[in-house]
N, C-alpha and C. Protein backbone atom coordinates (compact mmCIF):
# COMPACT_ATOMS: atom_id res chain seq x y z
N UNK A 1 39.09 152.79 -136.87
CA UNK A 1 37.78 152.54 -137.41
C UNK A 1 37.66 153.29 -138.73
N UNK A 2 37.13 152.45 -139.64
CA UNK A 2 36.78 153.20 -141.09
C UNK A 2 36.18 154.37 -141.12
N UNK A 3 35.61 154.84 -141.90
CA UNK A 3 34.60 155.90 -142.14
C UNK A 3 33.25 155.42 -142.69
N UNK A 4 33.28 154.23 -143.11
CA UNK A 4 32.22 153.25 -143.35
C UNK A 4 31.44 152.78 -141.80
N UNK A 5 32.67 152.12 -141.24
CA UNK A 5 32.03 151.40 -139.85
C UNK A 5 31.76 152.44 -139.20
N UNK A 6 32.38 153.89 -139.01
CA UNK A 6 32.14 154.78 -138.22
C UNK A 6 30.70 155.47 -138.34
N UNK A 7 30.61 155.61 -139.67
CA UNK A 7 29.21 155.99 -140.20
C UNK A 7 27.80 155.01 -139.46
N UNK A 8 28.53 153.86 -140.00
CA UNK A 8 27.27 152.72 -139.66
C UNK A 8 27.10 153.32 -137.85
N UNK A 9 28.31 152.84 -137.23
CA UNK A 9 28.09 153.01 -135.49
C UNK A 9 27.41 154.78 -135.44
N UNK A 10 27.46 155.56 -135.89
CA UNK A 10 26.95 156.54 -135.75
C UNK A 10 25.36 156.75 -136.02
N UNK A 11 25.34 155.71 -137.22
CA UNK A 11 24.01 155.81 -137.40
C UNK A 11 22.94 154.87 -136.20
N UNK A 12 23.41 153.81 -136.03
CA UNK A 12 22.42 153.29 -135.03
C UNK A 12 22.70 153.63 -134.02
N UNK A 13 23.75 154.75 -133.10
CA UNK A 13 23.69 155.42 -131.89
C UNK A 13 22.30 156.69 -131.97
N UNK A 14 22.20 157.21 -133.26
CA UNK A 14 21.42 158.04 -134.02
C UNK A 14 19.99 157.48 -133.70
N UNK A 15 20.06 156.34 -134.32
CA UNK A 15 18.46 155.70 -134.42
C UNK A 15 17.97 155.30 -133.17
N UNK A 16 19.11 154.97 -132.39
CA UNK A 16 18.86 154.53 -131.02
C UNK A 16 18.12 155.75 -130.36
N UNK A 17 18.92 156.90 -130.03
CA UNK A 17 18.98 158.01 -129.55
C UNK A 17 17.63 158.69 -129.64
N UNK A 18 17.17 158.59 -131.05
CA UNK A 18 15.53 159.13 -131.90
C UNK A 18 14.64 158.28 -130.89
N UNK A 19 14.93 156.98 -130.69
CA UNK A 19 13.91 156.15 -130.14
C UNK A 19 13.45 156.54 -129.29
N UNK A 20 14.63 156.71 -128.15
CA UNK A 20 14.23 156.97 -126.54
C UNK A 20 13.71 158.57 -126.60
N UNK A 21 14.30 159.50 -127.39
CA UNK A 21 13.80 160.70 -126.95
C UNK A 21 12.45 160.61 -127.65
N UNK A 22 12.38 160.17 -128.54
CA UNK A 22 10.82 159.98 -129.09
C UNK A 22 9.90 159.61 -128.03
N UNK A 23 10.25 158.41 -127.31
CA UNK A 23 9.28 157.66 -126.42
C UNK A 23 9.49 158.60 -125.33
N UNK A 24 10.41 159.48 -124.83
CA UNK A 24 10.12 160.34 -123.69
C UNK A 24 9.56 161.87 -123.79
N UNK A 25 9.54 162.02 -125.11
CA UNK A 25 9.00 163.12 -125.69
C UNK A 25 6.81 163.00 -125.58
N UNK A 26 6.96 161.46 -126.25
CA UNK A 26 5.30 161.48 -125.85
C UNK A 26 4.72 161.29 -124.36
N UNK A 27 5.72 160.81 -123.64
CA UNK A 27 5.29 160.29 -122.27
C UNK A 27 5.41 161.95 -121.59
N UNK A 28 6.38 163.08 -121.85
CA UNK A 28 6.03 164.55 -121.71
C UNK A 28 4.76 165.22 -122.05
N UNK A 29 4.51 164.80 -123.22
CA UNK A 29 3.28 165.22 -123.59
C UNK A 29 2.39 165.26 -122.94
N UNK A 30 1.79 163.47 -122.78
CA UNK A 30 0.53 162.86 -122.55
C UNK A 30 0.17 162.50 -120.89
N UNK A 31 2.00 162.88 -120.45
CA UNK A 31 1.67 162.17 -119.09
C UNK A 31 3.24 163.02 -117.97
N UNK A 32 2.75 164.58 -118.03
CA UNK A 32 3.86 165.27 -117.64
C UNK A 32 3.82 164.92 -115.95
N UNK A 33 2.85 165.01 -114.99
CA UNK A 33 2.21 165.18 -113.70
C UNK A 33 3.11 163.39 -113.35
N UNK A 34 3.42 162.54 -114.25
CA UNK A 34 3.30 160.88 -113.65
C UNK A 34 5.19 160.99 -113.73
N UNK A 35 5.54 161.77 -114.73
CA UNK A 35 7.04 161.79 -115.47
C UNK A 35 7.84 163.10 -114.17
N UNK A 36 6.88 163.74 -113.61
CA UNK A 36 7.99 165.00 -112.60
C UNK A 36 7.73 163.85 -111.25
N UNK A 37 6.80 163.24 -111.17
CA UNK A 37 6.82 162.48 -109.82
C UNK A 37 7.43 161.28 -109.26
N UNK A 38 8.26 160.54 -110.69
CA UNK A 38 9.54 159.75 -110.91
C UNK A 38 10.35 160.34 -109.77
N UNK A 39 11.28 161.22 -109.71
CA UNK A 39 12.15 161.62 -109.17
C UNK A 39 11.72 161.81 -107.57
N UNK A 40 10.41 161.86 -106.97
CA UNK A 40 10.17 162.08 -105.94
C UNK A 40 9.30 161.06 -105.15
N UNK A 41 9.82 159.48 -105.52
CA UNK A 41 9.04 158.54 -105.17
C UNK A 41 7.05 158.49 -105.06
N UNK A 42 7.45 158.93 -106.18
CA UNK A 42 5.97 158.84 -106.17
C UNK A 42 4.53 159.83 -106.20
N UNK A 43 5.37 160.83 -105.49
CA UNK A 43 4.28 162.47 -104.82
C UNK A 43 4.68 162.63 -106.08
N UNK A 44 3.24 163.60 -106.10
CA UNK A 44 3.03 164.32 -107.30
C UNK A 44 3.69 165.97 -106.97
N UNK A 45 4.48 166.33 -107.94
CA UNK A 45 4.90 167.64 -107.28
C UNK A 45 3.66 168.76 -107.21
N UNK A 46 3.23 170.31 -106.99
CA UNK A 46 2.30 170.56 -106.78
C UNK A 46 2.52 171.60 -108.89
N UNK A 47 1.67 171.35 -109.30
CA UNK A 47 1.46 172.16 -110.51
C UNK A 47 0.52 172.38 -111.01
N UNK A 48 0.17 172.97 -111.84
CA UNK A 48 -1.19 173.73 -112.65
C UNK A 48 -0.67 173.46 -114.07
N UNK A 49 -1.79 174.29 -114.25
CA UNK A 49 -2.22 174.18 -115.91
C UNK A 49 -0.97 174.60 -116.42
N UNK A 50 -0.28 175.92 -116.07
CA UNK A 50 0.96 176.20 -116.43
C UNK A 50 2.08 175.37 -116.25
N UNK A 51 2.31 174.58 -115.57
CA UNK A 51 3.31 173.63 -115.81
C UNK A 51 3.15 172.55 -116.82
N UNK A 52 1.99 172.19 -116.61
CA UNK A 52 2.17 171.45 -117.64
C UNK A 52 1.89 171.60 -119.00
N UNK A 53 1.60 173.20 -119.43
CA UNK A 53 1.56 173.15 -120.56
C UNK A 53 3.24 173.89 -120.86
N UNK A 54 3.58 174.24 -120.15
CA UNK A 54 5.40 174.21 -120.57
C UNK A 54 5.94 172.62 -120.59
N UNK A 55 5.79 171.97 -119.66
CA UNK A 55 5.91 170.30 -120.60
C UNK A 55 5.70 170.33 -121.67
N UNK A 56 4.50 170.30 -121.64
CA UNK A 56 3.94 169.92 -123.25
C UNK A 56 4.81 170.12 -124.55
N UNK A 57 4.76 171.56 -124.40
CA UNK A 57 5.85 172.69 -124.91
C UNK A 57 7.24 172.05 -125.18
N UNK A 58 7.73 171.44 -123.57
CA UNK A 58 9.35 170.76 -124.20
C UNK A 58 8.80 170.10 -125.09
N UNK A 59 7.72 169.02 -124.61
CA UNK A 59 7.96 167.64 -124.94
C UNK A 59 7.44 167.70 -126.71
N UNK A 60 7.07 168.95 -127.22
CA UNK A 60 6.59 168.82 -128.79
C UNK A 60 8.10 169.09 -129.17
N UNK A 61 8.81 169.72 -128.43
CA UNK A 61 10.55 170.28 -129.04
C UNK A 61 11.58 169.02 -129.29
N UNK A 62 10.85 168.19 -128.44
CA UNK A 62 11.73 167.35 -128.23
C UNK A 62 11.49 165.91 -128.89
N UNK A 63 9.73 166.29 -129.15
CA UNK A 63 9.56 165.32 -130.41
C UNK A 63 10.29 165.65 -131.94
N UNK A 64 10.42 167.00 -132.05
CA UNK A 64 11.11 167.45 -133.29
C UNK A 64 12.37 167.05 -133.14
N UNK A 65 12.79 167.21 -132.03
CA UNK A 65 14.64 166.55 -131.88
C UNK A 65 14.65 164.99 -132.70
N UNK A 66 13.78 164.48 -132.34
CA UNK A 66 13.36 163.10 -132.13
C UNK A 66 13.20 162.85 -133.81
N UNK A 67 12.82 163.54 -134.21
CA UNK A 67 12.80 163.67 -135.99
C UNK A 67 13.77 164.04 -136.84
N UNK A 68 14.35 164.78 -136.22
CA UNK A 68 15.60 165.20 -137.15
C UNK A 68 17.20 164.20 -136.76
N UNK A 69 16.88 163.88 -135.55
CA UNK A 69 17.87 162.67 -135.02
C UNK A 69 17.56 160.93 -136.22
N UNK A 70 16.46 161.55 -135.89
CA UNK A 70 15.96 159.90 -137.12
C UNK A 70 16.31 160.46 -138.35
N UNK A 71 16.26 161.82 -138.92
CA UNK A 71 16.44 161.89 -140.57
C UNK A 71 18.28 161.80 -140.70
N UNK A 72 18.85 162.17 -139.46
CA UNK A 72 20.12 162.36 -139.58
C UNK A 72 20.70 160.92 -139.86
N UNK A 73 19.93 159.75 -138.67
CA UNK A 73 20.67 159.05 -138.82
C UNK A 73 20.60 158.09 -140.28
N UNK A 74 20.07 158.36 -141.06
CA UNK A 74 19.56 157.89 -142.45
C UNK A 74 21.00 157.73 -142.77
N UNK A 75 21.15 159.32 -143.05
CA UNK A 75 22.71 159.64 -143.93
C UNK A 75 23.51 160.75 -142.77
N UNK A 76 23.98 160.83 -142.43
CA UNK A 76 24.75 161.16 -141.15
C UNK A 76 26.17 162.17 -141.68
N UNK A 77 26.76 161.78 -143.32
CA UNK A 77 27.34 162.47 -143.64
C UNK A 77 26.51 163.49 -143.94
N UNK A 78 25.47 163.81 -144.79
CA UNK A 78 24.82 164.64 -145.07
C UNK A 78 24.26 165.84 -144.18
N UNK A 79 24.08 165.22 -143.39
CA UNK A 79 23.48 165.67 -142.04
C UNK A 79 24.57 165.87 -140.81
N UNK A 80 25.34 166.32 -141.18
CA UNK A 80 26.32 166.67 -140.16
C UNK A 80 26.13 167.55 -139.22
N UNK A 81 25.32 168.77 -139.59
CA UNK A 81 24.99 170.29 -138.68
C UNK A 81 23.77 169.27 -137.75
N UNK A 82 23.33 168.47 -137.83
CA UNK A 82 22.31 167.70 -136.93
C UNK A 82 23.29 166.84 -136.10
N UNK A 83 24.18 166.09 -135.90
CA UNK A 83 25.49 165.62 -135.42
C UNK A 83 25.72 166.71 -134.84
N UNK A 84 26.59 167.32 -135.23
CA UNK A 84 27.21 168.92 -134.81
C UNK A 84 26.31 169.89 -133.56
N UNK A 85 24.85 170.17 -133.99
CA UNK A 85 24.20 170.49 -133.17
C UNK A 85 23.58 169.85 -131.55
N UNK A 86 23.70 168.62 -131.80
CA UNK A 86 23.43 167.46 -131.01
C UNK A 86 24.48 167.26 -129.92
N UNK A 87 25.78 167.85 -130.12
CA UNK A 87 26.87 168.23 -129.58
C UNK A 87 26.73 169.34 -128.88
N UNK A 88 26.60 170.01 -129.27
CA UNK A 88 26.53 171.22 -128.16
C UNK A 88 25.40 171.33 -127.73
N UNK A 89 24.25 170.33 -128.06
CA UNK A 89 22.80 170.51 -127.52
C UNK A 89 23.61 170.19 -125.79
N UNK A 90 23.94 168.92 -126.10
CA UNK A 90 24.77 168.02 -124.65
C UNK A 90 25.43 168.94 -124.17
N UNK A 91 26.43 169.29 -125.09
CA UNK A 91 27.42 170.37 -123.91
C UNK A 91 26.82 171.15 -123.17
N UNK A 92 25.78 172.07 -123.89
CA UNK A 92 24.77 173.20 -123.06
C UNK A 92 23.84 172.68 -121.89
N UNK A 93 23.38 171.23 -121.93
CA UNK A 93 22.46 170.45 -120.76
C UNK A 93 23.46 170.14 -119.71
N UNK A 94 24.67 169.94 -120.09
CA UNK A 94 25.53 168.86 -119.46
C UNK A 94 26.15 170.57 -118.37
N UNK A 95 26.17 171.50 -118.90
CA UNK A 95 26.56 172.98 -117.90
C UNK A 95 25.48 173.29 -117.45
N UNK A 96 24.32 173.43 -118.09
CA UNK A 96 23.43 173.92 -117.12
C UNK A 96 22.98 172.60 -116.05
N UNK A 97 22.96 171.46 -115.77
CA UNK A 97 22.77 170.43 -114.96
C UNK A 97 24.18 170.70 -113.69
N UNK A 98 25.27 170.85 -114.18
CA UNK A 98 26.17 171.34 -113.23
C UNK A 98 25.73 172.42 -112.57
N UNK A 99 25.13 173.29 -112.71
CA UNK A 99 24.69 175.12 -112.45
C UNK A 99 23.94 174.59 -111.43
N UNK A 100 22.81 173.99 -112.24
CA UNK A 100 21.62 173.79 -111.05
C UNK A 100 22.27 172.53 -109.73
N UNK A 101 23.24 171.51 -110.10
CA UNK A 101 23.33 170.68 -108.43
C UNK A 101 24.15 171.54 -108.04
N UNK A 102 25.41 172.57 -108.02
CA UNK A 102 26.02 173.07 -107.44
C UNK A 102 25.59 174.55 -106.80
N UNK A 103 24.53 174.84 -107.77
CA UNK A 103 24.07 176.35 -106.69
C UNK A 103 22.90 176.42 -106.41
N UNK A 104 21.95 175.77 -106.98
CA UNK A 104 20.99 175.82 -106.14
C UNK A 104 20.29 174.53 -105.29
N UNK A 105 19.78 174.62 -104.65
CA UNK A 105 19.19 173.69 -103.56
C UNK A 105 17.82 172.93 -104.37
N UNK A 106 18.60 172.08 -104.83
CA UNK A 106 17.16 171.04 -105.37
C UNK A 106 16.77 169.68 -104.81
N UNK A 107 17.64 169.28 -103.69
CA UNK A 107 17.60 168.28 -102.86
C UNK A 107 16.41 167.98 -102.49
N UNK A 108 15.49 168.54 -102.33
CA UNK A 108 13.74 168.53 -102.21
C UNK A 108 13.51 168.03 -103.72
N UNK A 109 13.18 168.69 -104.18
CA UNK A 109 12.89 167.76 -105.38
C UNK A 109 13.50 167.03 -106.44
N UNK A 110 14.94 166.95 -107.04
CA UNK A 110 15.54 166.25 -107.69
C UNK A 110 16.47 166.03 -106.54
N UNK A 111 17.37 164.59 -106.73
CA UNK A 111 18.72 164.25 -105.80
C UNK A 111 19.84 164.80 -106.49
N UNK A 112 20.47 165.51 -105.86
CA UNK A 112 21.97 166.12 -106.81
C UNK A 112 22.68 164.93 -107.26
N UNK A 113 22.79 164.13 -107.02
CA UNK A 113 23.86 162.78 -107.45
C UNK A 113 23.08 162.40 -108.84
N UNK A 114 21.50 162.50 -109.11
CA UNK A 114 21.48 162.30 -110.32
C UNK A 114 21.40 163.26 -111.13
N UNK A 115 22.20 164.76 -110.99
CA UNK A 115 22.36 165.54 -111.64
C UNK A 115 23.58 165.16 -111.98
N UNK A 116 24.54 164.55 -110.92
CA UNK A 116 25.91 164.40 -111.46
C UNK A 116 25.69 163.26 -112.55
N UNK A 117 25.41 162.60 -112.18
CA UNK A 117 25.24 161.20 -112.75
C UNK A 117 24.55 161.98 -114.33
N UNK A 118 23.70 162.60 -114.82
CA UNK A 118 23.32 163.64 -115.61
C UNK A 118 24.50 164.22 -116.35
N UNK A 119 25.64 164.61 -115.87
CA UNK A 119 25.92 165.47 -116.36
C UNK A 119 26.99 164.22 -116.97
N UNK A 120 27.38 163.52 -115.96
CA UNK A 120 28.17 162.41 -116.82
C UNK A 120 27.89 161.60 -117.53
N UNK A 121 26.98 161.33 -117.72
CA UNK A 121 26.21 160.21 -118.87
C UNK A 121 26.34 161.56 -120.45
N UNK A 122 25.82 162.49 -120.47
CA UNK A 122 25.81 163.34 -121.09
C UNK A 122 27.17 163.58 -121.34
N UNK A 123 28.58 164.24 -121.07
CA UNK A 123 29.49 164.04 -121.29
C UNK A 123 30.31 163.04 -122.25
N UNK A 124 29.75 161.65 -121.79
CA UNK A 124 30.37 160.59 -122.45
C UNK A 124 29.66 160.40 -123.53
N UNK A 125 28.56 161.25 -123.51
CA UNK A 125 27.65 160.98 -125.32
C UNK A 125 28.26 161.99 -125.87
N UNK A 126 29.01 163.24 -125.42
CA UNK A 126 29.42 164.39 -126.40
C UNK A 126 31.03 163.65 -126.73
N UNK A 127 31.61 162.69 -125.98
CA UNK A 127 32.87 161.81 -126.65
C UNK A 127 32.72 161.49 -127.97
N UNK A 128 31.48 160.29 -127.41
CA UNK A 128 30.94 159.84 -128.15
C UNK A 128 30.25 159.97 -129.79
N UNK A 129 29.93 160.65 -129.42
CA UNK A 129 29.35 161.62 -130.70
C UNK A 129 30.62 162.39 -131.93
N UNK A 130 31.21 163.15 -130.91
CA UNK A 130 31.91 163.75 -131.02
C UNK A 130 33.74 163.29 -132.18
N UNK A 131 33.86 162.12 -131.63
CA UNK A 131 34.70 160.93 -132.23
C UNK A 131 33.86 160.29 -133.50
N UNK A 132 32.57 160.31 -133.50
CA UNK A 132 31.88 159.53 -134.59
C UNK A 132 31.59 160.33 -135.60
N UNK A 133 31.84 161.91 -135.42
CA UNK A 133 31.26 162.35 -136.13
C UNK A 133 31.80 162.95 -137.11
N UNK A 134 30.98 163.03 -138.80
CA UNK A 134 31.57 163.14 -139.90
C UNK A 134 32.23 164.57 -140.40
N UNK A 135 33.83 163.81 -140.54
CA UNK A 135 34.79 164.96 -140.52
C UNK A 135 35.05 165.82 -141.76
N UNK A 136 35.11 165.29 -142.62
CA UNK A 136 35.57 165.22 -144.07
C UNK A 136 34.29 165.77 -145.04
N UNK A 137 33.97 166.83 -144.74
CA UNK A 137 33.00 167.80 -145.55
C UNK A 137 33.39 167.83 -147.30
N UNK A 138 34.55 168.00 -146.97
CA UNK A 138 35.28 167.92 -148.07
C UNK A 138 34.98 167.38 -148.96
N UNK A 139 35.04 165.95 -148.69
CA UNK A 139 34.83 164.70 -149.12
C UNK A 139 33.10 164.71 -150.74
N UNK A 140 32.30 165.24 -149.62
CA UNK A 140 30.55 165.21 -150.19
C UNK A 140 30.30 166.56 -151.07
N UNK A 141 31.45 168.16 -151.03
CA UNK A 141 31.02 168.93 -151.94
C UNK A 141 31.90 168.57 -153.38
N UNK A 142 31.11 168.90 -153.93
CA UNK A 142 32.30 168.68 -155.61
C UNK A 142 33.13 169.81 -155.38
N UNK A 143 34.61 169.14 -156.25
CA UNK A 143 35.49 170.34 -156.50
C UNK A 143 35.16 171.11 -157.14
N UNK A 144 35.57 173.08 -156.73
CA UNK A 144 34.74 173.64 -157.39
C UNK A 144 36.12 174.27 -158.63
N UNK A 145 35.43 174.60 -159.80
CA UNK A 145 36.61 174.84 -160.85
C UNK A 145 37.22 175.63 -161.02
């Protein structure tokens, strides 16, 4: 694959990527109590004001993800430390999701299989990413004299 086509596929994995965390970033926001009760057919888990204003909390962090994923994917060479970071954002979710199905007991409220399932979907985006992403720094500073 070129560095042209690679760019392009990087960028609309990028724009893609902005979308969904965007749209799950506001549905954190506006609607944390409807988004923890997904996982538990339905019951509402039991929380207060404090839980959900640590939602909130992700879900403004994760609207900023959601922004800088969209500015990256503009120009993607430029923006490489946003690529780069986005990488080990995964690697760091993709270990701590292993931590939590293997030692502690969350079978009450999340199913461990979709932690695995978590940790592997996540995995195959740090391939992913990881293969797409712009190598040749080199390339974008001027030679210096």
């Amino acid at each position: 694959m070129t560095n042209a086509n690679s760019n392009k596929t990087l960028s609309a994995l990028l724009f893609a990527l902005s979308a969904v965390v965007g749209i799950v970033a506001i549905v954190v926001i506006f609607a944390p109590t409807w988004l923890l009760s997904l996982p538990l057919g339905g019951e509402a888990p039991p929380s207060g004001a404090f839980e959900q204003a640590i939602m909130g909390g992700i879900g403004v962090l994760a609207l900023a993800l959601a922004y800088l994923l969209n500015v990256a994917a503009r120009d993607p060479v430029r923006y490489a430390a946003v690529v780069d970071a986005l990488i080990v954002m995964l690697v760091a979710a993709a270990l701590f999701n292993l931590y939590l199905a293997l030692t502690h007991r969350l079978d009450a409220y999340y199913p461990a299989t979709l932690l695995f399932v978590r940790v592997g979907v996540q995995l195959i985006l740090v391939a992913v990413f990881f293969r797409l992403r712009p190598k040749a720094a080199a390339d974008i500073m001027p030679p210096s004299s």
